[in-house]
C-alpha atoms as a PDB file:
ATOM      1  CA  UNK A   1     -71.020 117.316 145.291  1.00  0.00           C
ATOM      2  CA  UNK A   2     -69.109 119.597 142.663  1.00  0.00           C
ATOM      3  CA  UNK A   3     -66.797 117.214 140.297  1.00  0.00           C
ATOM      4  CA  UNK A   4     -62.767 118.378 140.029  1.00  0.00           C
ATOM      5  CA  UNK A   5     -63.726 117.095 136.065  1.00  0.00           C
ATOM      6  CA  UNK A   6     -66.792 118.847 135.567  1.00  0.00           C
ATOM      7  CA  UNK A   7     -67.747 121.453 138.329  1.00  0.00           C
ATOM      8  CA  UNK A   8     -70.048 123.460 135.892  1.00  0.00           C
ATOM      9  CA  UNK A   9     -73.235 121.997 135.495  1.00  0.00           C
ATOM     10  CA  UNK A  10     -72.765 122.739 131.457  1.00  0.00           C
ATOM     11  CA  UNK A  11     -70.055 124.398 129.770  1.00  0.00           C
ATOM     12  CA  UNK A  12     -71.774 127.793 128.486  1.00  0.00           C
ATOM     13  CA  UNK A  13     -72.242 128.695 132.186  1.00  0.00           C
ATOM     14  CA  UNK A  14     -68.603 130.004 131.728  1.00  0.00           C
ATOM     15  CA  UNK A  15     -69.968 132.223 128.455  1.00  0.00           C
ATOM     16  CA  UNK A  16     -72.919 133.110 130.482  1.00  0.00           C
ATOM     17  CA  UNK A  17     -70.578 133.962 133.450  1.00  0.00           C
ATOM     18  CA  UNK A  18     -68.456 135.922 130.979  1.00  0.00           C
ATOM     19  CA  UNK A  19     -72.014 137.968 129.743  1.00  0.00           C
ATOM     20  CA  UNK A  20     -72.305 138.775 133.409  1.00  0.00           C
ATOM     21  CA  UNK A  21     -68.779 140.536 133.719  1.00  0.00           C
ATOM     22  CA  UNK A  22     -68.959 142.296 130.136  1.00  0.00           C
ATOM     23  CA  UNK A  23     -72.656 142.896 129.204  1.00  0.00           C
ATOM     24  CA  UNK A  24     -73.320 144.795 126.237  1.00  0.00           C
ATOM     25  CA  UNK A  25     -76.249 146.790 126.541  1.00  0.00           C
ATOM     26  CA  UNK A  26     -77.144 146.624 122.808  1.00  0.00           C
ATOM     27  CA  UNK A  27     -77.691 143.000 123.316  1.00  0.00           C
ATOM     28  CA  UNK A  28     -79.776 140.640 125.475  1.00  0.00           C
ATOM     29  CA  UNK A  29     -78.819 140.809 128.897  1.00  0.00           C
ATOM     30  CA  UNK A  30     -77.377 138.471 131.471  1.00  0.00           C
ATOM     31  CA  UNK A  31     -80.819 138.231 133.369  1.00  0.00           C
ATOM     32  CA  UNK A  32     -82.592 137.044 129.684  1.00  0.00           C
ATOM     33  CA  UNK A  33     -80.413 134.080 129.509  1.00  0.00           C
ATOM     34  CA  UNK A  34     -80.578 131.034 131.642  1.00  0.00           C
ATOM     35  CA  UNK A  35     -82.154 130.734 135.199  1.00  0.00           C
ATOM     36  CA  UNK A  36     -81.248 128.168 137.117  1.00  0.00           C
ATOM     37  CA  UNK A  37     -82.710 127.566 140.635  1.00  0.00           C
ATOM     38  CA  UNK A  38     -79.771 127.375 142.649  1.00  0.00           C
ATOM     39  CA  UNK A  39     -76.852 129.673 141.773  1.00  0.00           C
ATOM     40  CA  UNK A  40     -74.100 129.243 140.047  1.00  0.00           C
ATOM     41  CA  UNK A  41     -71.791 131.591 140.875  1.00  0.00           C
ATOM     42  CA  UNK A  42     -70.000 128.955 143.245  1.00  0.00           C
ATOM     43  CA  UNK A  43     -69.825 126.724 140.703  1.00  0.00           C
ATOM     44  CA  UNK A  44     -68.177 128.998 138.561  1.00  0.00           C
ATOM     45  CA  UNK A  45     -65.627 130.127 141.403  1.00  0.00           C
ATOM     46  CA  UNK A  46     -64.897 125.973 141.965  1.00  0.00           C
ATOM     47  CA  UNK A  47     -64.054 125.971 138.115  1.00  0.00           C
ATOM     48  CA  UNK A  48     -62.011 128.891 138.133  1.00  0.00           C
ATOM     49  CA  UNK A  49     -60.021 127.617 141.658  1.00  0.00           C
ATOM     50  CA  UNK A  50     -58.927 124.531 139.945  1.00  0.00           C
ATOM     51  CA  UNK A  51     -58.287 126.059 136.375  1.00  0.00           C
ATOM     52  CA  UNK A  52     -55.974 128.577 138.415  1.00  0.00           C
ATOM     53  CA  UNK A  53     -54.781 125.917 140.253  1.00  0.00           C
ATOM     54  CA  UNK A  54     -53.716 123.458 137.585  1.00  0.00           C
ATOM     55  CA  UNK A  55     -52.744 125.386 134.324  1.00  0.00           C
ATOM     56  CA  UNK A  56     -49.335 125.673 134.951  1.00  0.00           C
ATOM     57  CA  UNK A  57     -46.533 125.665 132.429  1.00  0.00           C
ATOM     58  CA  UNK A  58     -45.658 122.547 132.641  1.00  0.00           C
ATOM     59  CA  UNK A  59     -49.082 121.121 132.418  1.00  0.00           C
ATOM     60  CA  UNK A  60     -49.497 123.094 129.220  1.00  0.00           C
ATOM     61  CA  UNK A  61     -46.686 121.935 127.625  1.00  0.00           C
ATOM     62  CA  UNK A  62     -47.667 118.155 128.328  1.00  0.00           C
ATOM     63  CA  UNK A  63     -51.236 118.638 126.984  1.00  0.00           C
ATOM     64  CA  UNK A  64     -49.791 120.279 124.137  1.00  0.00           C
ATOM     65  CA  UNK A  65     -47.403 117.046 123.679  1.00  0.00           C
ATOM     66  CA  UNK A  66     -50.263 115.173 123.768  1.00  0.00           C
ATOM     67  CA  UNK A  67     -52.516 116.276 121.825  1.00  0.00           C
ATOM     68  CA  UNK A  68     -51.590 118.423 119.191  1.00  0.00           C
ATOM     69  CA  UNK A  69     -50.003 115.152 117.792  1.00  0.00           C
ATOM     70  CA  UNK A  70     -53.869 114.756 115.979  1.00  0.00           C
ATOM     71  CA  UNK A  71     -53.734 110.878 116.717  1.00  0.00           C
ATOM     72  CA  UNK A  72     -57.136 110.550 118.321  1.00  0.00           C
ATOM     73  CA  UNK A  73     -59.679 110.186 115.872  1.00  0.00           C
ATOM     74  CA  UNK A  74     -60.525 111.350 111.997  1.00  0.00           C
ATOM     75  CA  UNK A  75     -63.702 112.825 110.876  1.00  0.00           C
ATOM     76  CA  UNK A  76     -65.161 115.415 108.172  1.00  0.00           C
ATOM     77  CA  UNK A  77     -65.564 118.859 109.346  1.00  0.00           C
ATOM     78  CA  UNK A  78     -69.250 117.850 109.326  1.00  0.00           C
ATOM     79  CA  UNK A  79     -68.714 115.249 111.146  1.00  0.00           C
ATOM     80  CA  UNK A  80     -66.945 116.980 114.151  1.00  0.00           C
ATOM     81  CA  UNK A  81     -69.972 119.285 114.783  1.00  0.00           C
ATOM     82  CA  UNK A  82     -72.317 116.113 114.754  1.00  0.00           C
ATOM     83  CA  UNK A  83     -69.676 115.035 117.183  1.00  0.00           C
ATOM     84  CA  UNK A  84     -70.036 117.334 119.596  1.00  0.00           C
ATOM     85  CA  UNK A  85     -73.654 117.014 119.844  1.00  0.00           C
ATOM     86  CA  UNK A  86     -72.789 114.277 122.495  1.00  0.00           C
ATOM     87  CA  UNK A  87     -72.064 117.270 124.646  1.00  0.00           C
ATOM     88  CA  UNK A  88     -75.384 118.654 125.245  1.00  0.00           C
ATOM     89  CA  UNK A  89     -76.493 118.393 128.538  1.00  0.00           C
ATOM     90  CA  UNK A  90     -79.831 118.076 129.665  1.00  0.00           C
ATOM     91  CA  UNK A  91     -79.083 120.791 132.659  1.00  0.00           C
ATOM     92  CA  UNK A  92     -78.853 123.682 130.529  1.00  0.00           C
ATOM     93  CA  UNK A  93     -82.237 125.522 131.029  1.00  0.00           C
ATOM     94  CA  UNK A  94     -80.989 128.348 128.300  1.00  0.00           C
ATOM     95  CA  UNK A  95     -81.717 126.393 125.152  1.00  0.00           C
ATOM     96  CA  UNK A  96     -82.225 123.259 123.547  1.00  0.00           C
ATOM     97  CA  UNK A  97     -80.115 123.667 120.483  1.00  0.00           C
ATOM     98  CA  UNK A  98     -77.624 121.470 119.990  1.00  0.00           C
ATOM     99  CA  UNK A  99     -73.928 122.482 119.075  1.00  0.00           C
ATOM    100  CA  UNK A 100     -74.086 122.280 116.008  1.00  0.00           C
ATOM    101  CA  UNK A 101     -77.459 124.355 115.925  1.00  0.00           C
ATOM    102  CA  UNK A 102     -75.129 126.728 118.450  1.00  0.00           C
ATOM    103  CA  UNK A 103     -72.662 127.273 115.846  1.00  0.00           C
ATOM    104  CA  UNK A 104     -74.976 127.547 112.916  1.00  0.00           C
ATOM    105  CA  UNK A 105     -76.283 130.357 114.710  1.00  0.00           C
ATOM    106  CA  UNK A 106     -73.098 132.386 115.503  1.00  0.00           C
ATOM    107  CA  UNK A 107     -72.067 131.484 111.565  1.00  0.00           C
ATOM    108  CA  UNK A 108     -75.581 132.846 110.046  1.00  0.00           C
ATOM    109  CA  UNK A 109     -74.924 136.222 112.767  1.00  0.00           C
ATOM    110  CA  UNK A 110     -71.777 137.040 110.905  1.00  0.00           C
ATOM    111  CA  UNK A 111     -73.149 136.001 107.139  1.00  0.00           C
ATOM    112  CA  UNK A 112     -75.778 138.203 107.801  1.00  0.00           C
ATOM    113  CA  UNK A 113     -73.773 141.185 108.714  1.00  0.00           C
ATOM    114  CA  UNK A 114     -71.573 140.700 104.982  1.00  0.00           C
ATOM    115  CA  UNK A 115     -68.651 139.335 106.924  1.00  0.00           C
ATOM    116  CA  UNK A 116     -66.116 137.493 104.059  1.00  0.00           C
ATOM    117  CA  UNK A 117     -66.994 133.679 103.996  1.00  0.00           C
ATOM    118  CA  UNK A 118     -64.114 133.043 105.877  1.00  0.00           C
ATOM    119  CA  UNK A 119     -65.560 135.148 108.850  1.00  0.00           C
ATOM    120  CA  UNK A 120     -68.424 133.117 108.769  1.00  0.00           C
ATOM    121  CA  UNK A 121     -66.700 129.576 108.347  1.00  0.00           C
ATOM    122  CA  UNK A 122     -64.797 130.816 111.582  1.00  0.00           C
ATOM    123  CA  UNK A 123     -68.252 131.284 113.540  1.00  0.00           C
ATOM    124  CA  UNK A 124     -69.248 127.693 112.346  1.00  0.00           C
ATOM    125  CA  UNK A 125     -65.362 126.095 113.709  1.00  0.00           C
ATOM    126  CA  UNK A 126     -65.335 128.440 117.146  1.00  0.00           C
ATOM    127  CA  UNK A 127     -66.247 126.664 119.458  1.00  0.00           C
ATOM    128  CA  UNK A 128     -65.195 122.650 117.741  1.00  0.00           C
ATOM    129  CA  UNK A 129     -62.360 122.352 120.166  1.00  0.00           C
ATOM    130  CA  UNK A 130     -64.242 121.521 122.990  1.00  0.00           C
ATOM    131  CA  UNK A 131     -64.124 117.933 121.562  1.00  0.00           C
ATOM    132  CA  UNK A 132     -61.275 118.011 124.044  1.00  0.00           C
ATOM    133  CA  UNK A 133     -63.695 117.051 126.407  1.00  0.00           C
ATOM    134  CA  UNK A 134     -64.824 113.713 124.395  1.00  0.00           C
ATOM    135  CA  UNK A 135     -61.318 112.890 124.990  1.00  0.00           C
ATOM    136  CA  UNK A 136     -61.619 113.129 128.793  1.00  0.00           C
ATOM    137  CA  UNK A 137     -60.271 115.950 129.599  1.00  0.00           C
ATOM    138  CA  UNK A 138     -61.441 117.828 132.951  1.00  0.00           C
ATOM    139  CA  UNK A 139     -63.502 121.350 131.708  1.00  0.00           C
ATOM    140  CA  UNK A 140     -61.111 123.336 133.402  1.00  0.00           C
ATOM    141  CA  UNK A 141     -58.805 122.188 130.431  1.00  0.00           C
ATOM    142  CA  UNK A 142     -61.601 123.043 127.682  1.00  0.00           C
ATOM    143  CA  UNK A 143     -63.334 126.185 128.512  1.00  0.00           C
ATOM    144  CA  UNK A 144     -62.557 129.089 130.463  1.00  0.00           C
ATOM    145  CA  UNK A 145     -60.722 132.701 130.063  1.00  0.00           C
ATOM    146  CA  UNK A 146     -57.084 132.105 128.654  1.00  0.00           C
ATOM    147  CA  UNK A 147     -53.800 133.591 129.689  1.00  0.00           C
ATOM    148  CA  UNK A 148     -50.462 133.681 129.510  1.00  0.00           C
ATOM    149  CA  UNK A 149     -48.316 130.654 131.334  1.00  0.00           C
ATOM    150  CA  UNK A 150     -44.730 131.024 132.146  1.00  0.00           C
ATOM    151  CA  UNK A 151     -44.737 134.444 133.377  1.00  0.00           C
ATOM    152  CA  UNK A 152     -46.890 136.715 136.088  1.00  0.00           C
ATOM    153  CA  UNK A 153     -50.815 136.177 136.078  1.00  0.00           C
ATOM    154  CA  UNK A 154     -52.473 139.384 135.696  1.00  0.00           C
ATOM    155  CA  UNK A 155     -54.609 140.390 138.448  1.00  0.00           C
ATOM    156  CA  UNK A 156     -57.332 141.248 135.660  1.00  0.00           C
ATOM    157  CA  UNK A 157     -57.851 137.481 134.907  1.00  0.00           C
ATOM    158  CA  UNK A 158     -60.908 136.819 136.585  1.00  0.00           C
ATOM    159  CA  UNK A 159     -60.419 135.493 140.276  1.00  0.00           C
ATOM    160  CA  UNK A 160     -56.761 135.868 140.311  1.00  0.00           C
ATOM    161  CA  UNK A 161     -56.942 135.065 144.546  1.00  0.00           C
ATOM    162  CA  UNK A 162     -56.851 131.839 143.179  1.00  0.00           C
ATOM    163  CA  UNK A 163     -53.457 131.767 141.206  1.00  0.00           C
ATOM    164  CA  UNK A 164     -52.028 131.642 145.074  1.00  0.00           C
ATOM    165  CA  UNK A 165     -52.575 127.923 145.069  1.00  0.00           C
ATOM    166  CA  UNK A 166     -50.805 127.554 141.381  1.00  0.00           C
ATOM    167  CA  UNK A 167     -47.030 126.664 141.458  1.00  0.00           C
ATOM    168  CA  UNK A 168     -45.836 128.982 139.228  1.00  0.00           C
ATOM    169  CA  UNK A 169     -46.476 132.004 141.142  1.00  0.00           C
ATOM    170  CA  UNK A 170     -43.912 130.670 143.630  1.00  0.00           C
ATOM    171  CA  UNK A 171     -41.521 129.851 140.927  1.00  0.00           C
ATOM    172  CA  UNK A 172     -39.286 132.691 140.032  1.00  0.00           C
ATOM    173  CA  UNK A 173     -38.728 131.023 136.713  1.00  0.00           C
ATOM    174  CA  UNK A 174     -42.257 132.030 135.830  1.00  0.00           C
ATOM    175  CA  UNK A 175     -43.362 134.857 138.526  1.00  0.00           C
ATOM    176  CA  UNK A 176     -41.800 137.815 137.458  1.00  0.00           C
ATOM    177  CA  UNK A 177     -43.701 140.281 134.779  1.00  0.00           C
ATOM    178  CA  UNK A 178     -42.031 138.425 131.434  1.00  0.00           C
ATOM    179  CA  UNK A 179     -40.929 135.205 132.706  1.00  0.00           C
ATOM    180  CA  UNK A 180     -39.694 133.065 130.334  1.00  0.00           C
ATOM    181  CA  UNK A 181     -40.405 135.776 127.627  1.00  0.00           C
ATOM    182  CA  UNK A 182     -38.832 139.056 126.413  1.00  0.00           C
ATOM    183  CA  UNK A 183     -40.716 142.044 125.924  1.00  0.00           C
ATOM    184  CA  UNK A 184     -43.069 142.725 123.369  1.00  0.00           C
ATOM    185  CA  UNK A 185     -41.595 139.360 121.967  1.00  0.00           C
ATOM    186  CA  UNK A 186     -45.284 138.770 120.120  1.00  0.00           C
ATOM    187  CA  UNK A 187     -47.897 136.455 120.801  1.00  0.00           C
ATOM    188  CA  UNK A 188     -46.657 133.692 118.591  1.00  0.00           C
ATOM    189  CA  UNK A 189     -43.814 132.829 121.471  1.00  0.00           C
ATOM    190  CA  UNK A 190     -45.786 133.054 124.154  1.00  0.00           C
ATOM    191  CA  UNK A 191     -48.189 129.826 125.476  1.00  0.00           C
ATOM    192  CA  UNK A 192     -51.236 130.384 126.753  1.00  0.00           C
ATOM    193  CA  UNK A 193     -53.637 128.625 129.212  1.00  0.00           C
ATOM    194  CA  UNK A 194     -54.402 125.103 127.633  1.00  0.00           C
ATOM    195  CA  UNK A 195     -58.187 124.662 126.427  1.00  0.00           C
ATOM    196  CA  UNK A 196     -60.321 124.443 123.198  1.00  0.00           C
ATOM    197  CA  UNK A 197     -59.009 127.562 121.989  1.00  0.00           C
ATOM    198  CA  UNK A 198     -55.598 126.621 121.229  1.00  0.00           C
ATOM    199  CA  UNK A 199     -56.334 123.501 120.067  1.00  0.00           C
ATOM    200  CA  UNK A 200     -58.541 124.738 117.686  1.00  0.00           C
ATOM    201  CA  UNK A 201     -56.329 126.944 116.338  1.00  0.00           C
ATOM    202  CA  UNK A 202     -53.204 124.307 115.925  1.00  0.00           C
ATOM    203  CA  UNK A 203     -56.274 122.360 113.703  1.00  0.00           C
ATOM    204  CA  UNK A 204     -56.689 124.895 111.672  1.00  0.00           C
ATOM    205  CA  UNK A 205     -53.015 126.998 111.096  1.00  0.00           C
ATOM    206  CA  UNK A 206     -52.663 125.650 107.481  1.00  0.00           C
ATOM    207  CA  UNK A 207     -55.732 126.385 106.180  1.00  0.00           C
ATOM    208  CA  UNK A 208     -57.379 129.579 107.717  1.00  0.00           C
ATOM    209  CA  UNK A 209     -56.344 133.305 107.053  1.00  0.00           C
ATOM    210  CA  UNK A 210     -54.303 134.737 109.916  1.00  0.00           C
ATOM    211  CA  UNK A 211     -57.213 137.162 111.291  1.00  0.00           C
ATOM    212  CA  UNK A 212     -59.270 133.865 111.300  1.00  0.00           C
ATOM    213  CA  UNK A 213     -56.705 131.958 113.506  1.00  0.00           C
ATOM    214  CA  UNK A 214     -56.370 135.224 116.090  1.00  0.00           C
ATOM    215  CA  UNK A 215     -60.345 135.113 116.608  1.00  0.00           C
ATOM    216  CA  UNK A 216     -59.693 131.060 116.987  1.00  0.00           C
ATOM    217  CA  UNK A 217     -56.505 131.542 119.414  1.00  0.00           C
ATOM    218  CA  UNK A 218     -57.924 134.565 121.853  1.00  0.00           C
ATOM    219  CA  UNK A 219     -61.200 134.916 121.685  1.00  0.00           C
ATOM    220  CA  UNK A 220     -61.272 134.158 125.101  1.00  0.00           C
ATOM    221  CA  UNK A 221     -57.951 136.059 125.960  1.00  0.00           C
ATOM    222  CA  UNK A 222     -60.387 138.532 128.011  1.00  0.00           C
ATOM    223  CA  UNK A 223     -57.704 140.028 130.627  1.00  0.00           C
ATOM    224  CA  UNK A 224     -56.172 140.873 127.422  1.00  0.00           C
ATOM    225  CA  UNK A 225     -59.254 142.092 124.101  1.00  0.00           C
ATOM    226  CA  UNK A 226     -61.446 143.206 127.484  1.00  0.00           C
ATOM    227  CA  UNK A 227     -58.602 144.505 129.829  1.00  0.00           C
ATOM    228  CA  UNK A 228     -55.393 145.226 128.189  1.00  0.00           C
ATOM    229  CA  UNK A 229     -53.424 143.455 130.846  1.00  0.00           C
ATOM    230  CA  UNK A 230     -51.126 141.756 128.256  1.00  0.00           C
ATOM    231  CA  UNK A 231     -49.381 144.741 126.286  1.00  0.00           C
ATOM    232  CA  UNK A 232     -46.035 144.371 127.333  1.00  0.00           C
ATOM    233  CA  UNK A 233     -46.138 140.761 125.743  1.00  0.00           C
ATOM    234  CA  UNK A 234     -47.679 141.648 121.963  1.00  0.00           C
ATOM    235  CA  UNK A 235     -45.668 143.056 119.347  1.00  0.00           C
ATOM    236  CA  UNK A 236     -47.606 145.595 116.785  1.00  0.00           C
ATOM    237  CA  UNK A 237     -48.766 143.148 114.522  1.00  0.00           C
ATOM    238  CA  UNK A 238     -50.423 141.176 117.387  1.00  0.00           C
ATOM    239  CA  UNK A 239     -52.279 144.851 118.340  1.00  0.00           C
ATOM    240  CA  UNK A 240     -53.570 145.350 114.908  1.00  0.00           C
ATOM    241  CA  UNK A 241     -54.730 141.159 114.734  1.00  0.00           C
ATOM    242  CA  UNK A 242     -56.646 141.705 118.103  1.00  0.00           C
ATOM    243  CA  UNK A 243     -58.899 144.032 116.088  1.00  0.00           C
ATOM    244  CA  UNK A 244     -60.346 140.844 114.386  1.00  0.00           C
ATOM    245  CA  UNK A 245     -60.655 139.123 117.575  1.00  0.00           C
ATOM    246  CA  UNK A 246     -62.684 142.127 119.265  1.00  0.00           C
ATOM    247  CA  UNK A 247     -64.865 142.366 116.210  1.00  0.00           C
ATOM    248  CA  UNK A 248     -65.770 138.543 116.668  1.00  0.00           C
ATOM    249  CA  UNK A 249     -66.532 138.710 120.034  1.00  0.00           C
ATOM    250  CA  UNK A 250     -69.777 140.090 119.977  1.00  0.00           C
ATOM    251  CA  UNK A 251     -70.675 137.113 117.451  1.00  0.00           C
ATOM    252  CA  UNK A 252     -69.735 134.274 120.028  1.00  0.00           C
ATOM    253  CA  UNK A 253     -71.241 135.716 123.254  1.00  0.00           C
ATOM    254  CA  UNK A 254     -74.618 137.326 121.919  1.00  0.00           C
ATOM    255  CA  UNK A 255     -76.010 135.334 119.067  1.00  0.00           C
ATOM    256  CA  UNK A 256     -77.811 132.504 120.866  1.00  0.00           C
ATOM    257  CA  UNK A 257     -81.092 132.487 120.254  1.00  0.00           C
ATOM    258  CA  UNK A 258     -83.828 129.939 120.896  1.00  0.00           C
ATOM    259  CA  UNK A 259     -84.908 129.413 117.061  1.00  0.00           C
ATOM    260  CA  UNK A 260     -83.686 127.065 115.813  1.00  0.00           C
ATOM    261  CA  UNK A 261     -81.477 127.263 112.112  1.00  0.00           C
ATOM    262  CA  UNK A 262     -82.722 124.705 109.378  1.00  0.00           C
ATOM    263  CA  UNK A 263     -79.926 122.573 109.481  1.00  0.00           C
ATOM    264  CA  UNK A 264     -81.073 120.634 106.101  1.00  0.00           C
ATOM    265  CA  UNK A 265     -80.988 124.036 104.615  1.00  0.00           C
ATOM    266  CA  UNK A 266     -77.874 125.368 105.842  1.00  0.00           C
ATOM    267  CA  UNK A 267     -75.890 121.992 105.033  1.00  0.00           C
ATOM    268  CA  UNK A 268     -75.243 123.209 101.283  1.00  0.00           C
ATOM    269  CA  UNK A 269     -73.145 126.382 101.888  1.00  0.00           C
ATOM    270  CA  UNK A 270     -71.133 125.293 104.637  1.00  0.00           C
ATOM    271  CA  UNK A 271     -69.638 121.889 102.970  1.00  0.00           C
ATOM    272  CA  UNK A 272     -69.178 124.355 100.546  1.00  0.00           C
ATOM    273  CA  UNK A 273     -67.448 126.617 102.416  1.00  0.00           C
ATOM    274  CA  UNK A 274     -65.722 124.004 104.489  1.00  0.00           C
ATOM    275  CA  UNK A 275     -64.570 122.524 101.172  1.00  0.00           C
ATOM    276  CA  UNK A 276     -63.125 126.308  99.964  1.00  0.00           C
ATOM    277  CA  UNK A 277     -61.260 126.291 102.777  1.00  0.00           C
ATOM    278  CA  UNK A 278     -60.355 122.839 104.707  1.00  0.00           C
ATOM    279  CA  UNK A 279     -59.477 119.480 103.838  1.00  0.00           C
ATOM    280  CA  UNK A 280     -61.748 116.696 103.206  1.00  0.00           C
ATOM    281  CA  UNK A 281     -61.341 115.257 106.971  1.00  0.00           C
ATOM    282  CA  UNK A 282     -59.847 116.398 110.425  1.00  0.00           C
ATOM    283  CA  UNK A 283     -57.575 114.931 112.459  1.00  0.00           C
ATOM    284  CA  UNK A 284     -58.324 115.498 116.213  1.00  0.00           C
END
């Protein structure tokens, strides 16, 4: 029976779903990655249903109430990665990194390609909002493509049928090609789809460089850096950040790899790095 909480049997089937619809033949392909023996593809279209179904407006601006208030817990930057390591799950045939091997990996990718350190410290943070699920919220609410709430869904958002069964495309408040927006108004007034994403990226506005907190805020804004859906809602400054965000996503989709880093050796540079850049602790 497929859970309304957690209908994917791991959360990087919705990255390996994502390699399916926007393979790269330079890298690996979709058939080189996990195998699983049943398919997934209706998990992935149960995910999507109630993601569709349940990130309205309103829901984002509650979640936002409640959580970007940081009063859940405290913990090192180190700390958070060892943190998420409660989140591997022993269905995922792929690999048997942990996440914090996972983002060591997508880190060393861009340090290895001369990417400014903090490039790389952005690899090693990507993905440390899906703590949002230690917190119990439903994956839907982690992981999955972002958008735009409060105004039309794009029909290239990946199984848009489903947006139907969301409220908001019966609202005429929020149904119509702006909505609640003006045109061209710029990213930074518009909210998108609630998940680990933009919750990363409210953790991290103080202390990151702005191309750093566009890779962190849309890197999986793919009706918009895949598709161009969203152009009548970014302002030119927003158009010429996205070129950071398109750069990066090669680096999150196509760096996993089933050797592992050498954690003890790695530790060094990145409390290093962390220290350059963040403070001593996090609040999540």
């Amino acid at each position: 029976m497929i859970s309304e909480t957690a209908p994917l049997a791991s959360l990087d089937v919705w990255e390996d779903d994502v390699l399916s619809r926007y393979p790269q033949p330079e890298h690996k392909s979709k058939d080189d990655y996990r195998n699983y023996d049943t398919p997934e593809r209706d998990t992935v279209r149960e995910f999507y249903r109630l993601n569709h179904t349940y990130q309205t407006y309103d829901f984002v601006l509650e979640k936002e109430r409640e959580f970007l208030k940081f009063d859940k817990k405290e913990l090192p930057v180190w700390g958070v990665a060892e943190f998420l390591n409660t989140l591997v799950d022993d269905s995922d045939p792929d690999t048997d990194l942990d996440q914090l091997q996972h983002l060591l990996q997508t880190s060393e990718a861009i340090r290895a390609d001369g990417h400014p350190d903090w490039f790389v410290l952005t690899g090693f943070l990507h993905d440390m909002g899906k703590v949002l699920c230690l917190f119990g919220e439903p994956q839907w609410a982690v992981v999955g493509d972002t958008f735009p709430v409060g105004c039309k869904h794009s029909d290239k958002i990946v199984y848009p049928e489903f947006f139907a069964n969301n409220p908001d495309s019966q609202d005429e408040r929020y149904n119509t090609k702006y909505g609640v927006y003006e045109p061209n108004c710029g990213l930074r007034n518009v909210h998108m789809s609630w998940g680990h994403d933009e919750y990363l990226y409210q953790m991290m506005k103080n202390y990151m460089p702005e191309p750093a907190l566009y890779m962190m805020r849309y890197h999986s804004f793919y009706s918009q850096h895949r598709e161009e859906s969203y152009n009548h809602l970014m302002d030119e400054h927003d158009h010429e950040m996205f070129k950071w965000v398109r750069k990066f996503n090669p680096y999150d989709l196509y760096s996993k790899s089933p050797k592992p880093p050498v954690v003890s050796e790695l530790k060094p540079y990145y409390e290093d790095l962390i220290a350059k850049y963040l403070p001593a602790t996090l609040k999540l």
